[in-house]
N, C-alpha and C. Protein backbone atom coordinates (compact mmCIF):
# COMPACT_ATOMS: atom_id res chain seq x y z
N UNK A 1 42.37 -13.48 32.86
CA UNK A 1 42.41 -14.06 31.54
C UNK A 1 41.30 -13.47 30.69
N UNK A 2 41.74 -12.71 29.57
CA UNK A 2 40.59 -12.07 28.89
C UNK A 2 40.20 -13.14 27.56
N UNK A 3 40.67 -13.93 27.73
CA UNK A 3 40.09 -15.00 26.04
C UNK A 3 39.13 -16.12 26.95
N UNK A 4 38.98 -16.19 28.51
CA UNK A 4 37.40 -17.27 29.27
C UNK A 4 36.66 -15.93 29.45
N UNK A 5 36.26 -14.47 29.01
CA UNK A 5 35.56 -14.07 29.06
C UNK A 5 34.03 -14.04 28.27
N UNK A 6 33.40 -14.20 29.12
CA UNK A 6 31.70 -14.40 28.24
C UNK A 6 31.45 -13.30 26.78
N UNK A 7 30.85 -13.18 25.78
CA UNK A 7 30.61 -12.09 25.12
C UNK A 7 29.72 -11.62 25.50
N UNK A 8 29.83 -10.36 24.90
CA UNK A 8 28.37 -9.56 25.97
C UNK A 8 27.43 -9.68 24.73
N UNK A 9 26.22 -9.53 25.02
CA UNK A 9 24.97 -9.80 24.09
C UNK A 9 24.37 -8.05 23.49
N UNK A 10 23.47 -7.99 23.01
CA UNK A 10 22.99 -6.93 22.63
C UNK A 10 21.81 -6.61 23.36
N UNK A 11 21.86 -5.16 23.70
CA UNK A 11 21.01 -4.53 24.60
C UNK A 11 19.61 -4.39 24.44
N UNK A 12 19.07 -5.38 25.61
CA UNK A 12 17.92 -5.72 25.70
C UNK A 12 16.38 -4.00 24.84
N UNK A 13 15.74 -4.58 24.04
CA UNK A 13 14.65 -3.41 23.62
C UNK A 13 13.47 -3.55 24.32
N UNK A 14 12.42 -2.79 24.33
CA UNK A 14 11.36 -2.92 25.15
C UNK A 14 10.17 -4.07 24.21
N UNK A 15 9.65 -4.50 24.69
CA UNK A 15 8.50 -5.81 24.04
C UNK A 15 8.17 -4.79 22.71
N UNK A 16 7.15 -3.55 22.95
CA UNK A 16 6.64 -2.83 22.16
C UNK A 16 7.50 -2.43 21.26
N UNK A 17 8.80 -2.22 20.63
CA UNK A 17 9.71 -1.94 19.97
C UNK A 17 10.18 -3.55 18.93
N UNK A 18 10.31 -4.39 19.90
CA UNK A 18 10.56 -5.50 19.54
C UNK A 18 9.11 -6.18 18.70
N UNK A 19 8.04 -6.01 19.13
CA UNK A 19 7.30 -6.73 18.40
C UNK A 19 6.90 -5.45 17.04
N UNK A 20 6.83 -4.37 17.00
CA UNK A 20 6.56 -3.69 16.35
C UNK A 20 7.68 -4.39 15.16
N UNK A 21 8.90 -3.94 15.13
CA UNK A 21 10.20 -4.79 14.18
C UNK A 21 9.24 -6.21 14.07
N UNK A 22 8.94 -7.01 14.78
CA UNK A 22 8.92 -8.11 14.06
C UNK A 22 7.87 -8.03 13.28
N UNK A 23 6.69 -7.03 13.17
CA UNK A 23 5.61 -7.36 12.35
C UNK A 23 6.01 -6.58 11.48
N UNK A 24 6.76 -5.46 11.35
CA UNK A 24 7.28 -4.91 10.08
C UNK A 24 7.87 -5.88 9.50
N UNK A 25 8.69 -6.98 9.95
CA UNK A 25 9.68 -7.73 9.06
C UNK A 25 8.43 -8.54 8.38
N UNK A 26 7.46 -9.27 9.16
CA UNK A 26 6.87 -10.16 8.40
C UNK A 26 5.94 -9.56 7.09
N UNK A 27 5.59 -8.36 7.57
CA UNK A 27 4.71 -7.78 6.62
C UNK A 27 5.33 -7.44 5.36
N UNK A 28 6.77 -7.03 5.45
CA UNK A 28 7.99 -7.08 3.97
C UNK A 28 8.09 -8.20 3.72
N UNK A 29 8.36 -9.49 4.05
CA UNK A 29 8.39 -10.92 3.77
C UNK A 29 7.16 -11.49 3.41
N UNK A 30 5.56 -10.99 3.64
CA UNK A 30 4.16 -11.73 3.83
C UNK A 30 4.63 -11.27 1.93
N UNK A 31 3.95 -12.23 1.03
CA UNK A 31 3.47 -12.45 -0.45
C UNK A 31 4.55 -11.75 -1.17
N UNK A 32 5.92 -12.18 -0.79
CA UNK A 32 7.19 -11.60 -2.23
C UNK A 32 6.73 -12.08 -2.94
N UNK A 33 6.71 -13.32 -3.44
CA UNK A 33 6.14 -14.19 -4.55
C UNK A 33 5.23 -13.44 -5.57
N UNK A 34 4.51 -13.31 -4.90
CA UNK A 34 3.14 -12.64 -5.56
C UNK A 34 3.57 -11.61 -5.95
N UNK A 35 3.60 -10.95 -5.37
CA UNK A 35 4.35 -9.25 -5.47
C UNK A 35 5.58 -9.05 -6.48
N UNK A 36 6.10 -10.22 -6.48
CA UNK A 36 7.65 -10.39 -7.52
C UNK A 36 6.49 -10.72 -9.01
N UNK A 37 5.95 -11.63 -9.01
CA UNK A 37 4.98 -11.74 -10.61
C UNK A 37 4.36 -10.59 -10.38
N UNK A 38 3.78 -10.07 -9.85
CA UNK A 38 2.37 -8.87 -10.20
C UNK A 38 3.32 -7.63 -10.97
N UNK A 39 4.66 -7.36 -10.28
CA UNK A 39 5.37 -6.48 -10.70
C UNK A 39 5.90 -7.10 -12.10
N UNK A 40 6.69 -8.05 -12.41
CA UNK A 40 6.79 -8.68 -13.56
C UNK A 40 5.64 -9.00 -14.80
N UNK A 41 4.41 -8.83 -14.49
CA UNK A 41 3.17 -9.51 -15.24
C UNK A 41 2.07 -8.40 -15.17
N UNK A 42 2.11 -7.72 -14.07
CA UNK A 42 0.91 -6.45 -14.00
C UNK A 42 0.09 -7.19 -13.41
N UNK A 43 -1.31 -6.62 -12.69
CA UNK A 43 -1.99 -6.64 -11.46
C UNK A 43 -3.24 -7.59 -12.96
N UNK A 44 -3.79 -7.81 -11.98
CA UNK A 44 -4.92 -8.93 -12.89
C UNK A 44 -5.83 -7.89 -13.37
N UNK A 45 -6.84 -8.04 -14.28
CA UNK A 45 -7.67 -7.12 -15.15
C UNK A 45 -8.83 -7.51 -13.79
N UNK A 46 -9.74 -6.62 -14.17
CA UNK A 46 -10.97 -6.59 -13.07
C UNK A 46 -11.71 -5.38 -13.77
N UNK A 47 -13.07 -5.22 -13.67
CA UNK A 47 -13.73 -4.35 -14.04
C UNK A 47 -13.61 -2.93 -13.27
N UNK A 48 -13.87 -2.12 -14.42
CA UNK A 48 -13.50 -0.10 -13.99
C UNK A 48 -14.88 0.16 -13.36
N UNK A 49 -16.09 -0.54 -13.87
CA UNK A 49 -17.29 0.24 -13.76
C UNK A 49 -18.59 -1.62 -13.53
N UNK A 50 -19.11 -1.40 -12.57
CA UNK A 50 -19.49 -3.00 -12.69
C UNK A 50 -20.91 -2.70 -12.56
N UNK A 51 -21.50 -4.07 -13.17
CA UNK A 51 -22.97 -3.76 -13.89
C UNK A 51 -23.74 -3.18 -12.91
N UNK A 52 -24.57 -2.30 -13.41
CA UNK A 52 -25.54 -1.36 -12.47
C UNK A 52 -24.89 0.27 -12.22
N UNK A 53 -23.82 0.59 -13.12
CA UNK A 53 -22.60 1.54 -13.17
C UNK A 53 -23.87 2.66 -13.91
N UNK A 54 -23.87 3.80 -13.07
CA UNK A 54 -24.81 4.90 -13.92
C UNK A 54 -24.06 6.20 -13.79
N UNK A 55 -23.91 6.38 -14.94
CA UNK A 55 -22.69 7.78 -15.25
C UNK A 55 -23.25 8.76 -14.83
N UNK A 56 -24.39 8.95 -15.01
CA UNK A 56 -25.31 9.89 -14.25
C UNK A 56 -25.82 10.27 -13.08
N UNK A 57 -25.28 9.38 -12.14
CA UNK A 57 -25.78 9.42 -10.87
C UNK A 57 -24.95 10.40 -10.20
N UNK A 58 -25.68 10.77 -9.02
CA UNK A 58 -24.98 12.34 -8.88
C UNK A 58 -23.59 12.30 -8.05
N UNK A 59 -23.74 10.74 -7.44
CA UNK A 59 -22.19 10.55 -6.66
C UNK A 59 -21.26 9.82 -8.00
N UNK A 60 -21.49 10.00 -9.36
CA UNK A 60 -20.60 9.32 -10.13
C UNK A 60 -19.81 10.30 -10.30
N UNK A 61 -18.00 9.74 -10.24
CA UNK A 61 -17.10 10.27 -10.39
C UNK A 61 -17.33 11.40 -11.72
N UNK A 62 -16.92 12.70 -11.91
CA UNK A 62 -17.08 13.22 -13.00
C UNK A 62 -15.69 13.37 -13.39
N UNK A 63 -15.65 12.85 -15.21
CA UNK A 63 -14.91 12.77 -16.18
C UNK A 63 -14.13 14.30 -16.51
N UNK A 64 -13.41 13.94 -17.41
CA UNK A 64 -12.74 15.36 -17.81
C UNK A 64 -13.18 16.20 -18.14
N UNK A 65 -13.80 15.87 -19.09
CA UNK A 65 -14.86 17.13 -20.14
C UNK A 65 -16.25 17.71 -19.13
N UNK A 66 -16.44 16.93 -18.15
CA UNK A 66 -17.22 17.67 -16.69
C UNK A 66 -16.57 18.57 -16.21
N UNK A 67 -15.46 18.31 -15.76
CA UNK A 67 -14.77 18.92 -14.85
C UNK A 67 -14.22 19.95 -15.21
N UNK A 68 -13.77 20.10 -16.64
CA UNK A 68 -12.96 21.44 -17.48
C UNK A 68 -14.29 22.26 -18.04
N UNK A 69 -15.67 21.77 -18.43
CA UNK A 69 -16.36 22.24 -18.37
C UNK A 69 -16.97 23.47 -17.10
N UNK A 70 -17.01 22.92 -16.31
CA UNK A 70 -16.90 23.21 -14.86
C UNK A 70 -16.72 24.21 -14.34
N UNK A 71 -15.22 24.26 -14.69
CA UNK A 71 -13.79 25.12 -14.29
C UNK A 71 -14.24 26.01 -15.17
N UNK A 72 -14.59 26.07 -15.91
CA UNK A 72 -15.13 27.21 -17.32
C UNK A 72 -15.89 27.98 -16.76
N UNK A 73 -17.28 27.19 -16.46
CA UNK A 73 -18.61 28.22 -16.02
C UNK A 73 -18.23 28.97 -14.70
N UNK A 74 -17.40 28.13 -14.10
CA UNK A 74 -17.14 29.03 -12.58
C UNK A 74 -16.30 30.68 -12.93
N UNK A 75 -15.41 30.57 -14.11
CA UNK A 75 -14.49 31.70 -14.08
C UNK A 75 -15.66 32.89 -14.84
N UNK A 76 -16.48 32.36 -15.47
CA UNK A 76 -17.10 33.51 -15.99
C UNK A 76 -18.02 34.25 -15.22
């Protein structure tokens, strides 16, 4: 009789496969909410440069007019 036959299930994955999938799923599911307004509303304002910011310091990012400057003195 093939209609009292059991269904067969889906083929067992290894733990490491299986938990890997499950923390991918939660990590796509962890803060839609948030993530649905931030994309709708834009990311919150926060400061570019915060007090004690010295343009001059020698690890400060250099600006455009540095950098094309720069590119100038090197070709000559």
């Amino acid at each position: 009789m093939r209609g009292d036959e059991a269904m067969l299930r889906a083929p067992m994955v290894s733990a490491t496969q299986q938990t890997s999938r499950i923390r991918q799923r939660k990590a796509r599911r962890e803060g839609t909410v948030r993530k649905r307004y931030e994309r709708a509303h834009g990311t919150p304002k926060f400061p570019v440069h915060l007090p004690g910011y010295d343009p001059s310091a020698p690890d400060a990012p250099k600006t455009a007019t540095q950098s094309t400057a720069a590119q100038t003195d090197a070709k000559k």
